[in-house]
Structure formats: C-alpha cells, structure tokens
C-alpha atoms as a PDB file:
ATOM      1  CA  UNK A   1      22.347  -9.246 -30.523  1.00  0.00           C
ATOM      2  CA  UNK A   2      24.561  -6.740 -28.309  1.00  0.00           C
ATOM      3  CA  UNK A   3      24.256  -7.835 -24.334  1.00  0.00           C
ATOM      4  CA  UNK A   4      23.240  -4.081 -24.273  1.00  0.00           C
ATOM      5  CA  UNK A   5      20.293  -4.536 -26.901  1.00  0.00           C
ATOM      6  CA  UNK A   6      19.502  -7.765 -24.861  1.00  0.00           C
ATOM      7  CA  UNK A   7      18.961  -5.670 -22.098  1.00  0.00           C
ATOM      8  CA  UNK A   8      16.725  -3.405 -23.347  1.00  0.00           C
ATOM      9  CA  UNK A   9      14.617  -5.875 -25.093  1.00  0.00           C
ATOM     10  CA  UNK A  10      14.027  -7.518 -22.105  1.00  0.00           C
ATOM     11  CA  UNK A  11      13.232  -4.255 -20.695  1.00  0.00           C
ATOM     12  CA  UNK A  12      10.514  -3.875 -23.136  1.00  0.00           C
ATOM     13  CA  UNK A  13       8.942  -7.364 -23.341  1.00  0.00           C
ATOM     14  CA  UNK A  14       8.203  -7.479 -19.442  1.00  0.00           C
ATOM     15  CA  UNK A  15       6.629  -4.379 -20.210  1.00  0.00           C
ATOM     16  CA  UNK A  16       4.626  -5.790 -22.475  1.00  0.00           C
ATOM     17  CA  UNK A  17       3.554  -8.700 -21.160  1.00  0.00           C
ATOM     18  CA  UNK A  18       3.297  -8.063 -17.576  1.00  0.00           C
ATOM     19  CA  UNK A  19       0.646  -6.163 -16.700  1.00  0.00           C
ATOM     20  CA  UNK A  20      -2.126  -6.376 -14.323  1.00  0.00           C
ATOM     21  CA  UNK A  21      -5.246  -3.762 -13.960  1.00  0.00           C
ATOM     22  CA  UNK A  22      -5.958  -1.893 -10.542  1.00  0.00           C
ATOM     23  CA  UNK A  23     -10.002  -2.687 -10.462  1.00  0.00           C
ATOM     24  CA  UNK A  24      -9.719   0.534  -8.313  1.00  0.00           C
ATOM     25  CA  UNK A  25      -8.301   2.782 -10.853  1.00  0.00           C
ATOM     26  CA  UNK A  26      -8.795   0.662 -13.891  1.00  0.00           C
ATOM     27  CA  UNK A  27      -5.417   1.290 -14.766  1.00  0.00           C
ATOM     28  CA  UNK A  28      -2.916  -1.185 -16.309  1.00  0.00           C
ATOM     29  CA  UNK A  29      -0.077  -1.689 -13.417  1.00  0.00           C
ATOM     30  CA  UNK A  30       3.514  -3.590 -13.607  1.00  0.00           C
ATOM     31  CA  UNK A  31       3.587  -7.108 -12.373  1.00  0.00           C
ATOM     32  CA  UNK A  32       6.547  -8.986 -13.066  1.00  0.00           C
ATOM     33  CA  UNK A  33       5.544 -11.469 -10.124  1.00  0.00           C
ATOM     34  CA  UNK A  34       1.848 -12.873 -10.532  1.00  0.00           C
ATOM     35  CA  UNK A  35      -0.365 -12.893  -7.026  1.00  0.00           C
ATOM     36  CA  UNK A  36      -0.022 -16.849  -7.593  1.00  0.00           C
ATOM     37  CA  UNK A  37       3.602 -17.003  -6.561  1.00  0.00           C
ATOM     38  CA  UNK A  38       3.503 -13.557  -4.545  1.00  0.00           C
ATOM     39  CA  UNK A  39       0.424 -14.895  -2.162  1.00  0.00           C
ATOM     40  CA  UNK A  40       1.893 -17.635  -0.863  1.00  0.00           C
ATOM     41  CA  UNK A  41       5.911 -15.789  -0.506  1.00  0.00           C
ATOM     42  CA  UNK A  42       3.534 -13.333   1.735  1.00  0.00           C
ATOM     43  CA  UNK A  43       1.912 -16.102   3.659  1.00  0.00           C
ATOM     44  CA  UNK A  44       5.135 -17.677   4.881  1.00  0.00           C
ATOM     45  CA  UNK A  45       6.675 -14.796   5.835  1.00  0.00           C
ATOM     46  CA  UNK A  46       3.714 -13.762   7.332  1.00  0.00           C
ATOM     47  CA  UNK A  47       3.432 -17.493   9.943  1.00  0.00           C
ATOM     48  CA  UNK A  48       7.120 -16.827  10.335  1.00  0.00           C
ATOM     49  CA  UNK A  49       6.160 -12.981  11.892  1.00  0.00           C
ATOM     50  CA  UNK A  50       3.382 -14.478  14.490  1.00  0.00           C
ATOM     51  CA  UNK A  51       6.072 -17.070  15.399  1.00  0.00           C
ATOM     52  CA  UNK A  52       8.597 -14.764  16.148  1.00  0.00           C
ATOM     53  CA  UNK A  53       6.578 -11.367  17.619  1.00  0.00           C
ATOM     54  CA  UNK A  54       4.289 -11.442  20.508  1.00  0.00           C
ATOM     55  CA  UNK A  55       0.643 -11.924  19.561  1.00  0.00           C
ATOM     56  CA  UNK A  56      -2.385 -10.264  21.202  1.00  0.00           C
ATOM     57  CA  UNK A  57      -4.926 -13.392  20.467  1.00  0.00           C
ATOM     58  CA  UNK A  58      -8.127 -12.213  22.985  1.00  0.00           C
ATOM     59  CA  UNK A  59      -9.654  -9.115  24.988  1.00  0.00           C
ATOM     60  CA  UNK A  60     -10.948  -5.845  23.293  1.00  0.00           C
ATOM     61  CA  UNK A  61      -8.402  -4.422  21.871  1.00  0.00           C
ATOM     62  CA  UNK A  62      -7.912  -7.955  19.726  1.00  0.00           C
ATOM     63  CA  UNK A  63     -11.362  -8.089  19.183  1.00  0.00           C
ATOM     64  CA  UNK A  64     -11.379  -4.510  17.680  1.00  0.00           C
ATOM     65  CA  UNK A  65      -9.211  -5.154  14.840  1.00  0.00           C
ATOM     66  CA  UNK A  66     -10.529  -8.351  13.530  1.00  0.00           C
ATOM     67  CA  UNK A  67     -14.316  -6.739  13.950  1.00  0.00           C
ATOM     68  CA  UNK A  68     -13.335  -3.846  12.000  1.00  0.00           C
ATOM     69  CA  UNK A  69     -11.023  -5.832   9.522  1.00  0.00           C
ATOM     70  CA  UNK A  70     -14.026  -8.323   8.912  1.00  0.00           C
ATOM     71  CA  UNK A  71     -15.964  -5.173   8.140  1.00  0.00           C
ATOM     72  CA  UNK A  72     -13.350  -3.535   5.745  1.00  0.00           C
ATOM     73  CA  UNK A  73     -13.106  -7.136   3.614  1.00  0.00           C
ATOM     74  CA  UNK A  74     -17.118  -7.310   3.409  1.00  0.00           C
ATOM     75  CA  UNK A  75     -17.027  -3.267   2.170  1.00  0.00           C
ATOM     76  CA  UNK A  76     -13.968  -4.657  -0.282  1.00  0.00           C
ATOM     77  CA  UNK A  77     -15.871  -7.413  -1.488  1.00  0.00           C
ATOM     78  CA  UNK A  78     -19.346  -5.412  -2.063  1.00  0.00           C
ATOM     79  CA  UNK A  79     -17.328  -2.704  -3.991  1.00  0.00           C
ATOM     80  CA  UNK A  80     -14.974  -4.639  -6.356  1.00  0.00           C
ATOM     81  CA  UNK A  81     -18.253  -7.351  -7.123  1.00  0.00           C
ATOM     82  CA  UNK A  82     -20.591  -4.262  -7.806  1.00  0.00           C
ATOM     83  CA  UNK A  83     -17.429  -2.763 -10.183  1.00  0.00           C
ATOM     84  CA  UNK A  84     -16.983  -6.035 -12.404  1.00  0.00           C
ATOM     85  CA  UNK A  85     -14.267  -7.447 -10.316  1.00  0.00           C
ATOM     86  CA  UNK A  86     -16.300 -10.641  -9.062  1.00  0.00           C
ATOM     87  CA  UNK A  87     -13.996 -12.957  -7.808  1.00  0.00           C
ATOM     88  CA  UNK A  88     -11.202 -10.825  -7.420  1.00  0.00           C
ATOM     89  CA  UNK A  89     -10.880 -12.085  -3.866  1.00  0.00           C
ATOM     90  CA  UNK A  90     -10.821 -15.195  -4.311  1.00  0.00           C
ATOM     91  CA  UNK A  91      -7.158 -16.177  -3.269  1.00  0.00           C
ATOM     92  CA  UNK A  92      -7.579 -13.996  -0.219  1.00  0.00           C
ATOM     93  CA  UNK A  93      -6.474 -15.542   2.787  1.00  0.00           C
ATOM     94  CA  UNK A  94      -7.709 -12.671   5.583  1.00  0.00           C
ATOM     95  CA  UNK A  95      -6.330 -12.565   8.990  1.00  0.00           C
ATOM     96  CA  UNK A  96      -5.849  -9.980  11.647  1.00  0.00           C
ATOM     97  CA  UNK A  97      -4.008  -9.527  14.453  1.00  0.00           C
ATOM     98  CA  UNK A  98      -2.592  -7.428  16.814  1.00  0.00           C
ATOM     99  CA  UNK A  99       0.834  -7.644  17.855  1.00  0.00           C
ATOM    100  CA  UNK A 100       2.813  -6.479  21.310  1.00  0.00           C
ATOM    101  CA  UNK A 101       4.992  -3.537  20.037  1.00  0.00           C
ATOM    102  CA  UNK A 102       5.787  -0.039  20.580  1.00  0.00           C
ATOM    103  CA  UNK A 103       5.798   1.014  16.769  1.00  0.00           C
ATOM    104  CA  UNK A 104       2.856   3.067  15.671  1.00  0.00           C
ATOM    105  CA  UNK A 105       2.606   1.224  12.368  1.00  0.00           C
ATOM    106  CA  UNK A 106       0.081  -1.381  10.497  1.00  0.00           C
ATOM    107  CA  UNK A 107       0.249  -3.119   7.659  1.00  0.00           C
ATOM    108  CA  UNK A 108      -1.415  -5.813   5.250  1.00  0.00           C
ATOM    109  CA  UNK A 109       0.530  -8.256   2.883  1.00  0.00           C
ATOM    110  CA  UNK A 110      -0.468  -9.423  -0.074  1.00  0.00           C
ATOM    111  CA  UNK A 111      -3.581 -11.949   0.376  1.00  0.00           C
ATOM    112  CA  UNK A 112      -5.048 -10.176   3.371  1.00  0.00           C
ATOM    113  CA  UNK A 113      -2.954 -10.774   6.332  1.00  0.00           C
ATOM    114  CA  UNK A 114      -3.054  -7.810   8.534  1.00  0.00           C
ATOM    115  CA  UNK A 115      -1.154  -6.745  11.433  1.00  0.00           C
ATOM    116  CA  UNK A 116      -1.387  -3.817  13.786  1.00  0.00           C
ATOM    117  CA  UNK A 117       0.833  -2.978  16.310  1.00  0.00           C
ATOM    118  CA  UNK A 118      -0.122  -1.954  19.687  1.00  0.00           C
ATOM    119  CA  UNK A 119       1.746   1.428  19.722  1.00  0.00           C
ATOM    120  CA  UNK A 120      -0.431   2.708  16.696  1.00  0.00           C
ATOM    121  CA  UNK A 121      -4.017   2.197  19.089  1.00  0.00           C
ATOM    122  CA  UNK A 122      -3.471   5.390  21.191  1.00  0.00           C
ATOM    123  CA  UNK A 123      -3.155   7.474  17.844  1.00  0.00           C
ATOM    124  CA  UNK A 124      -5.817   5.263  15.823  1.00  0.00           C
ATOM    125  CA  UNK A 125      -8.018   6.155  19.205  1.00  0.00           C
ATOM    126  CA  UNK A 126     -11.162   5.012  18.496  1.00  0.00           C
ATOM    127  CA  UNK A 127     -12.603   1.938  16.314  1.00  0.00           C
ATOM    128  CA  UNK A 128     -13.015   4.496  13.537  1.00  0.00           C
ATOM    129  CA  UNK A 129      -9.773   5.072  13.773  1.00  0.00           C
ATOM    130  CA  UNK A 130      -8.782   1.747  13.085  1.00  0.00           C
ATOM    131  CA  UNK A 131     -10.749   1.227  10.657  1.00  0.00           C
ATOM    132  CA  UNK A 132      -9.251   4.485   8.778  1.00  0.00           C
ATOM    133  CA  UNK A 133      -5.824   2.664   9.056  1.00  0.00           C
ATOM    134  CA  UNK A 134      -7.613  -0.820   8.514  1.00  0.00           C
ATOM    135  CA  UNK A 135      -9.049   0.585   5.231  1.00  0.00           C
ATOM    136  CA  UNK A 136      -5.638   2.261   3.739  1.00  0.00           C
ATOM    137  CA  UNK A 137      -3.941  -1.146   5.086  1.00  0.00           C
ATOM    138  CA  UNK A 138      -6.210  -3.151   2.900  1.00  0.00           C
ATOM    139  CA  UNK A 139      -6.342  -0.677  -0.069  1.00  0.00           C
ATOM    140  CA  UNK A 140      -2.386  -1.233  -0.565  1.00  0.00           C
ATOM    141  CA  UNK A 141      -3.166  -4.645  -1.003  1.00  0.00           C
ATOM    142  CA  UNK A 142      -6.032  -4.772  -2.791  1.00  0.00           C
ATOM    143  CA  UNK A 143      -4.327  -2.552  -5.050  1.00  0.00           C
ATOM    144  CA  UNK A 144      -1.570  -5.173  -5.271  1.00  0.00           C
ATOM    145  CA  UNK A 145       0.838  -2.202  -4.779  1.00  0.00           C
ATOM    146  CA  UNK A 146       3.561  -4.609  -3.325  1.00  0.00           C
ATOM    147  CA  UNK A 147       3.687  -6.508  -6.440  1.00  0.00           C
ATOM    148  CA  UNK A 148       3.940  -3.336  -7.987  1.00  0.00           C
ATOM    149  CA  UNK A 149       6.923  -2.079  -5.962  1.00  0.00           C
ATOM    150  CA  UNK A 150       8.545  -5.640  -6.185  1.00  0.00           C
ATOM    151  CA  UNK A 151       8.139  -5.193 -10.505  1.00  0.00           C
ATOM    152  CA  UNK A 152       9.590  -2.004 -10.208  1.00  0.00           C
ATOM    153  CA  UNK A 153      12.861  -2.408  -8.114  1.00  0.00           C
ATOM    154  CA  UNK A 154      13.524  -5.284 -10.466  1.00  0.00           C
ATOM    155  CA  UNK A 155      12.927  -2.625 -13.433  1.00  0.00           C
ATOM    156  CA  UNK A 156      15.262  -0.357 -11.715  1.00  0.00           C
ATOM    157  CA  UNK A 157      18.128  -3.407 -11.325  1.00  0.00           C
ATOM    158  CA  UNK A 158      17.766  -4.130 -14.823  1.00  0.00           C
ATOM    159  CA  UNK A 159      18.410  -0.638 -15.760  1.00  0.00           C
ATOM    160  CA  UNK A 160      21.389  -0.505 -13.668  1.00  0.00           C
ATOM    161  CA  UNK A 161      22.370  -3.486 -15.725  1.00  0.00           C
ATOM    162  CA  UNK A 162      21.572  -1.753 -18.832  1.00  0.00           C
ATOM    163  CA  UNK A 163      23.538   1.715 -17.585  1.00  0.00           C
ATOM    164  CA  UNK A 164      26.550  -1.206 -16.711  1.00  0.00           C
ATOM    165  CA  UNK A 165      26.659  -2.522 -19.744  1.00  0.00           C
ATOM    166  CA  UNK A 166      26.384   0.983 -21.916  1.00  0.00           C
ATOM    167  CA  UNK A 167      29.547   2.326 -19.644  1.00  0.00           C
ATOM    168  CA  UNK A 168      31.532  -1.248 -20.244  1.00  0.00           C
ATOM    169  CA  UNK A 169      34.256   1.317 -21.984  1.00  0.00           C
ATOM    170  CA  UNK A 170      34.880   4.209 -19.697  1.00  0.00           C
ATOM    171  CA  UNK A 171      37.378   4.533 -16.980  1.00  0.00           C
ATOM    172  CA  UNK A 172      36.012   3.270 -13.808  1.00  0.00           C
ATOM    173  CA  UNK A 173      35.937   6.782 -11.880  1.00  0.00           C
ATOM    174  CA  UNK A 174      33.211   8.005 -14.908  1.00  0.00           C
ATOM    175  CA  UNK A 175      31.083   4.737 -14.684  1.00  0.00           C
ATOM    176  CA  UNK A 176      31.104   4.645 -10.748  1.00  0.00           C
ATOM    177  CA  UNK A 177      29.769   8.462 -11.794  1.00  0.00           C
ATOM    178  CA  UNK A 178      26.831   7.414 -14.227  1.00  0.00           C
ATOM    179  CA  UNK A 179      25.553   4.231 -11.950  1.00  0.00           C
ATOM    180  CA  UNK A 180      25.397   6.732  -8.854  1.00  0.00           C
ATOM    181  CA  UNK A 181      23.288   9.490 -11.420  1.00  0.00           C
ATOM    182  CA  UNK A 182      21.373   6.292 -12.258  1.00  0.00           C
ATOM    183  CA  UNK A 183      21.066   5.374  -8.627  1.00  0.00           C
ATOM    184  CA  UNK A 184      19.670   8.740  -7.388  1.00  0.00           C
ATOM    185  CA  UNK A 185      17.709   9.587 -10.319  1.00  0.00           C
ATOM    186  CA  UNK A 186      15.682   6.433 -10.511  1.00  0.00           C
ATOM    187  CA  UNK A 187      14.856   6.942  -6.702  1.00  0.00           C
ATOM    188  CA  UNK A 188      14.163  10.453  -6.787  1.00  0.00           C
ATOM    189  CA  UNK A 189      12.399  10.083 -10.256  1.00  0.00           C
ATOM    190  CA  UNK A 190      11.126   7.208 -10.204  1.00  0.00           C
ATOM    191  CA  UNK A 191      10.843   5.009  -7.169  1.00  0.00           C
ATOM    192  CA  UNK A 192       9.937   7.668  -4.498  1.00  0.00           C
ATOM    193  CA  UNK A 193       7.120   9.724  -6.549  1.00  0.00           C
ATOM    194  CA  UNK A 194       5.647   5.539  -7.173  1.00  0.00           C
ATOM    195  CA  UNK A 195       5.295   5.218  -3.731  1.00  0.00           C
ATOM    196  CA  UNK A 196       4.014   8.609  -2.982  1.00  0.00           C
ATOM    197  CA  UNK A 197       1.171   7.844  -5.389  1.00  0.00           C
ATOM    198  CA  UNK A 198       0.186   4.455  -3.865  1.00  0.00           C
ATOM    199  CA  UNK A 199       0.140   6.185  -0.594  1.00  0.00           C
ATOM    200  CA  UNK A 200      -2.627   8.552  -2.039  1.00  0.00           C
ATOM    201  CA  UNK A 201      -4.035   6.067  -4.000  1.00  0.00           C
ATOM    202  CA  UNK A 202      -4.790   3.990  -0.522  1.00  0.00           C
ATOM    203  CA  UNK A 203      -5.563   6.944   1.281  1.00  0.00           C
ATOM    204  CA  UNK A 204      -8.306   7.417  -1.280  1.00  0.00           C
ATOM    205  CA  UNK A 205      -9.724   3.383  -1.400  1.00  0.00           C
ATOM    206  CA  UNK A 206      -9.432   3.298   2.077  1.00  0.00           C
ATOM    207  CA  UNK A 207     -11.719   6.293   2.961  1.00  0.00           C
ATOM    208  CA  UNK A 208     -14.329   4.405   0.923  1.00  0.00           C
ATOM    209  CA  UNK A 209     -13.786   1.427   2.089  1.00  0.00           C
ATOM    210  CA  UNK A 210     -14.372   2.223   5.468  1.00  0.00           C
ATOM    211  CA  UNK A 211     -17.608   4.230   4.491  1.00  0.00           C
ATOM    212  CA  UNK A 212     -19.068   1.557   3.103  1.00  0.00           C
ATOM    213  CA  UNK A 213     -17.950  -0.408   5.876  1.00  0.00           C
ATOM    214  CA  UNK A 214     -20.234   2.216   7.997  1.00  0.00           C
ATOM    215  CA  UNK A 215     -17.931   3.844   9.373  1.00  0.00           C
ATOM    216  CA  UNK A 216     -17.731   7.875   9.103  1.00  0.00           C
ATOM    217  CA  UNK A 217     -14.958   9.004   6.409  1.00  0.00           C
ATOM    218  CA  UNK A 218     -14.668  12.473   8.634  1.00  0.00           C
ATOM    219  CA  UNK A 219     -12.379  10.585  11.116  1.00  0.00           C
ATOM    220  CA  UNK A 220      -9.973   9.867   8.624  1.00  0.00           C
ATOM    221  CA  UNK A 221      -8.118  13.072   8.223  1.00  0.00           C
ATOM    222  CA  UNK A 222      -8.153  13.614  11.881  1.00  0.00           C
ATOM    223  CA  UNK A 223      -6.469  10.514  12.491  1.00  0.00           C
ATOM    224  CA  UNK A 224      -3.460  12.037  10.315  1.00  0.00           C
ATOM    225  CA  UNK A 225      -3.712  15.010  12.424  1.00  0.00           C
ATOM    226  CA  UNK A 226      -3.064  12.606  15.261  1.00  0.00           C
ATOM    227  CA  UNK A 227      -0.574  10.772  13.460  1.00  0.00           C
ATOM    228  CA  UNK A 228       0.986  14.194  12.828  1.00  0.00           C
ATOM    229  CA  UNK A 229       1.388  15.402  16.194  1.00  0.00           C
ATOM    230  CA  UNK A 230       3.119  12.112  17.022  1.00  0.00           C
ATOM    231  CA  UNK A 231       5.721  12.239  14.420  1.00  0.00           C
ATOM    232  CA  UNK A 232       9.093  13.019  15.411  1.00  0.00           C
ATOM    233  CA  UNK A 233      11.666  14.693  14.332  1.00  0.00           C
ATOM    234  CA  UNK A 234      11.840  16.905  11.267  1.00  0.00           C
ATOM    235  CA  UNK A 235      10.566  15.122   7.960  1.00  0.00           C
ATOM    236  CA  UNK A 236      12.576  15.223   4.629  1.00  0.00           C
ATOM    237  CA  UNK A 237      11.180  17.318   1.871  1.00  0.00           C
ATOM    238  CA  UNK A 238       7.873  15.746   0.282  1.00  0.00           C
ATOM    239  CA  UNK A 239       9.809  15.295  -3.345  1.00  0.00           C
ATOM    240  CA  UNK A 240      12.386  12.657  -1.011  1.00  0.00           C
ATOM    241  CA  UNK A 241      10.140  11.223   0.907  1.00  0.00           C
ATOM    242  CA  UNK A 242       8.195   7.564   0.382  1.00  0.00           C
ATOM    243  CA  UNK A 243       5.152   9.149   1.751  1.00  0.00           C
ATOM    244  CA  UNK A 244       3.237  12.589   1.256  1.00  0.00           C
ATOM    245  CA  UNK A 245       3.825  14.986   3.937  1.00  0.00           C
ATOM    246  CA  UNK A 246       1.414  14.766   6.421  1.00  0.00           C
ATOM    247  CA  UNK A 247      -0.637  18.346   5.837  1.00  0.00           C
ATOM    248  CA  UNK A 248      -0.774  16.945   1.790  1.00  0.00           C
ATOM    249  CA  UNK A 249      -2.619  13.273   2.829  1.00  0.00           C
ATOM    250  CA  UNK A 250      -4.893  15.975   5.083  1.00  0.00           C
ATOM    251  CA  UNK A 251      -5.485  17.815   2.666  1.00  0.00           C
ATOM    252  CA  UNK A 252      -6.554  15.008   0.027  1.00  0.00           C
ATOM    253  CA  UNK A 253      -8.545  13.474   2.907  1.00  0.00           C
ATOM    254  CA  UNK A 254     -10.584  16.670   3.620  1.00  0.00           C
ATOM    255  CA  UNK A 255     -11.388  16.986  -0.032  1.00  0.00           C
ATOM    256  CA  UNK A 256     -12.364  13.722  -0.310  1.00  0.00           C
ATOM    257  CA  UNK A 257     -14.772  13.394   2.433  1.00  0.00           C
ATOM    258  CA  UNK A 258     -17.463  13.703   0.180  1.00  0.00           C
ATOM    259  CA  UNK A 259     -17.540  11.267  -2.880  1.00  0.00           C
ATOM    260  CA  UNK A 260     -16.566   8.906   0.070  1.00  0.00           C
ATOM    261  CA  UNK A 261     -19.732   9.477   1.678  1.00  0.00           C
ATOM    262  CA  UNK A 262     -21.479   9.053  -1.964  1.00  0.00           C
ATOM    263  CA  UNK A 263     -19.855   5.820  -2.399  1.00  0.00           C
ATOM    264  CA  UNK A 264     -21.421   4.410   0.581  1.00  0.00           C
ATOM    265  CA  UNK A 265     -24.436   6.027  -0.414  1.00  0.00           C
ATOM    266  CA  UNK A 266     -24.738   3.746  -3.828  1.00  0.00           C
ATOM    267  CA  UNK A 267     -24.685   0.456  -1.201  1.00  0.00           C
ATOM    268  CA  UNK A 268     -27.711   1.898   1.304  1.00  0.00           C
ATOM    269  CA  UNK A 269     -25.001   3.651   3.817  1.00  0.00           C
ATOM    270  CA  UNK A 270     -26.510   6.797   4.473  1.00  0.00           C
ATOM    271  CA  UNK A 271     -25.293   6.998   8.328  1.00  0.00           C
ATOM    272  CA  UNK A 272     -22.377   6.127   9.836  1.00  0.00           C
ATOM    273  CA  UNK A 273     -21.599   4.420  13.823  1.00  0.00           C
ATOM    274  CA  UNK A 274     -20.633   6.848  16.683  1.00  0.00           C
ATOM    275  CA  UNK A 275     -16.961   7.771  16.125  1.00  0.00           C
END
C-alpha cells in the first residue's frame, strides 16, 4: 500500500466509524474525539480560565446567569428526554459564571461550563436577553459542535497530508501552489460554510430552548439587532465569514419565532415572563 492510498484509507475509515447523531437534527455528525476524552480536555481548561480571569461569584448580575442557565439545562433536559435522548446529559458537568471583561462574547464548552463576559450584559439587556445568548451558548454544545469542528480540522490536516503526498514529484514552487489552493479551498469550502451552519443550527435550538425555558422567543432577534448596532467595523462578506451576517441570523430568527413558540407549547408553555 502507497503512503498516498494509506492516506486516503484512513480518510475513509474515520469516516466510517466515527460518527455521532445530533438528537437535535437527528443527523449523523463527525466525531473523531468521543465526549469521554473531549469532556474532561474542556473541564481543565475550563478551572484553568476561572484561575486566571476575574470571576463575578455574587450580586445580580451573577445571579442572573446561573438563574437563567439553570433554566436553559432544565428546558434541555425536558426536550432531548421527551425526543428519545434520555440520558444524553448525563456527563454534563453545568456551571455558570460571569467573568470581569470588556468583550461582548459568551460561550459554553463541551459538558456545560458556561461563561459570560460582562461586556456582552449591556447588549444582552434584559434576563431574556441572556437567556437568548444562554440558549444558543448551550445549543453549540449540546450539539457537540466543538467536537465536530475539532473532527473536521483534523480531516482538513489529513488532506493536506494527502495533497503532500500526491505532489511528492513536482517542483516545489507548483506544490507550495496546490497546498495553498488546498488551504483556501478547504476554508472557504469547507470549514467556513461548517461553521456558518452550526451558528444557525444554535440560533435555531436556542430559540427553543429558551421558550421552553419560559422565556419569550420574540427577544431573540432583537437581541441581534442590538448585537448589530454594536458591531464594529465593516464585516467580511457572509461566504468568508465564520458566522452569518447579522441581518441573515435576523432574518432566520424572525421566521422562526413561531414553531419556537409551538415547541414550548407541546411542554404546557403557553406564556412567557415579562421581557
């Protein structure tokens, strides 16, 4: 066997064989790493963050985001146990906090550990607003979309391997040509519209996750408004971006409103608190 045919083999049997399905979606996802080695990665490096960043541990504002996240893991739990997912929480490890720091940003590793950063509160405004972000925060993870982003960069390595290997002959000016095509093609055609999608794809969990946490869906597209207004600078094209443009995610939130709503519906939430 050719290093070259070893290479794509490879390619092919982690394909194959590692594969996970988004109880979301119900789709078969890539996951080269398995939650039982990714969890606790994420919970080190997670201890090793609250040791080294300032953290917010009483008052409201604290208060707020472990209230709501509590909330948003309950809505989680109802949802995936009343979709056939029982148990799928089971290595969770929740914990919020809120951290000192200008950056209007949030985020939740794998196994539940959240963090939200002071500078976002003004934008998230209100506690529906944090539960908006608390909800797409938690879908990413629930959705194991950093395993999935972890899987595919190593895809994309072996590939460059693969292109390495296939270009072993040329003069070096026309390989250092085909691993940069490789490069900016796999980004721009692969890497970049993967993100995009799990973007949308939390944007979507997390408006009914923070329904049937009880809190009104309506808020959530006018927290990207917000979030809009407060961008700055001019954005790259949608097609090279990591994200969908701001007016898209409003867009998809707007239209969404609704089957949101009717989710919460199916577990008794027919009203929603005070935004």
């Amino acid at each position: 066997m050719t290093y070259k045919t070893f290479v794509s083999s490879s390619f092919i049997m982690f394909l194959f064989v590692s594969c996970a399905t988004n109880p979301f979606t119900q789709k078969k996802t890539i996951a080269l790493t398995p939650n039982s080695q990714l969890f606790p990665m994420a919970f080190q490096q997670y201890a090793q963050f609250l040791n080294e960043n300032e953290v917010i541990n009483s008052g409201a504002e604290a208060d707020m985001i472990s209230r709501v996240g509590r909330r948003i893991a309950v809505a989680a739990e109802r949802y995936l146990d009343a979709n056939g997912a029982v148990g799928y929480l089971n290595d969770y490890r929740w914990d919020y906090k809120l951290v000192k720091d200008s950056l209007i940003n949030a985020w939740c590793m794998p196994g539940g550990k959240i963090v939200f950063y002071t500078g976002i509160l003004p934008v998230a405004k209100t506690e529906t607003g944090i539960a908006a972000v608390m909800g797409h925060e938690v879908a990413h993870a629930l959705a194991n979309h950093g395993q999935q982003r972890m899987s595919l960069g190593a895809i994309q390595q072996l590939g460059a391997i693969g292109v390495n290997a296939a270009t072993a002959n040329k003069e070096k000016e026309d390989r250092e040509k085909f691993m940069m095509a490789y490069g900016i093609g796999s980004t721009v055609l692969g890497i970049l519209p993967y993100s995009r999608k799990h973007e949308s794809e939390a944007d979507k969990i997390g408006l009914y996750l923070m329904a049937i946490a009880g809190y009104n869906p309506e808020e959530a597209p006018e927290l990207w408004v917000r979030m809009k207004s407060n961008s700055k600078g001019a954005a790259p094209p949608e097609f090279l971006s990591t994200h969908p443009s701001n007016d898209t995610r409003i867009a998809d939130l707007k239209a969404q409103i609704q089957a949101a709503k009717n989710e919460a519906a199916k577990f008794g939430i027919t009203s929603f608190r005070p935004i």
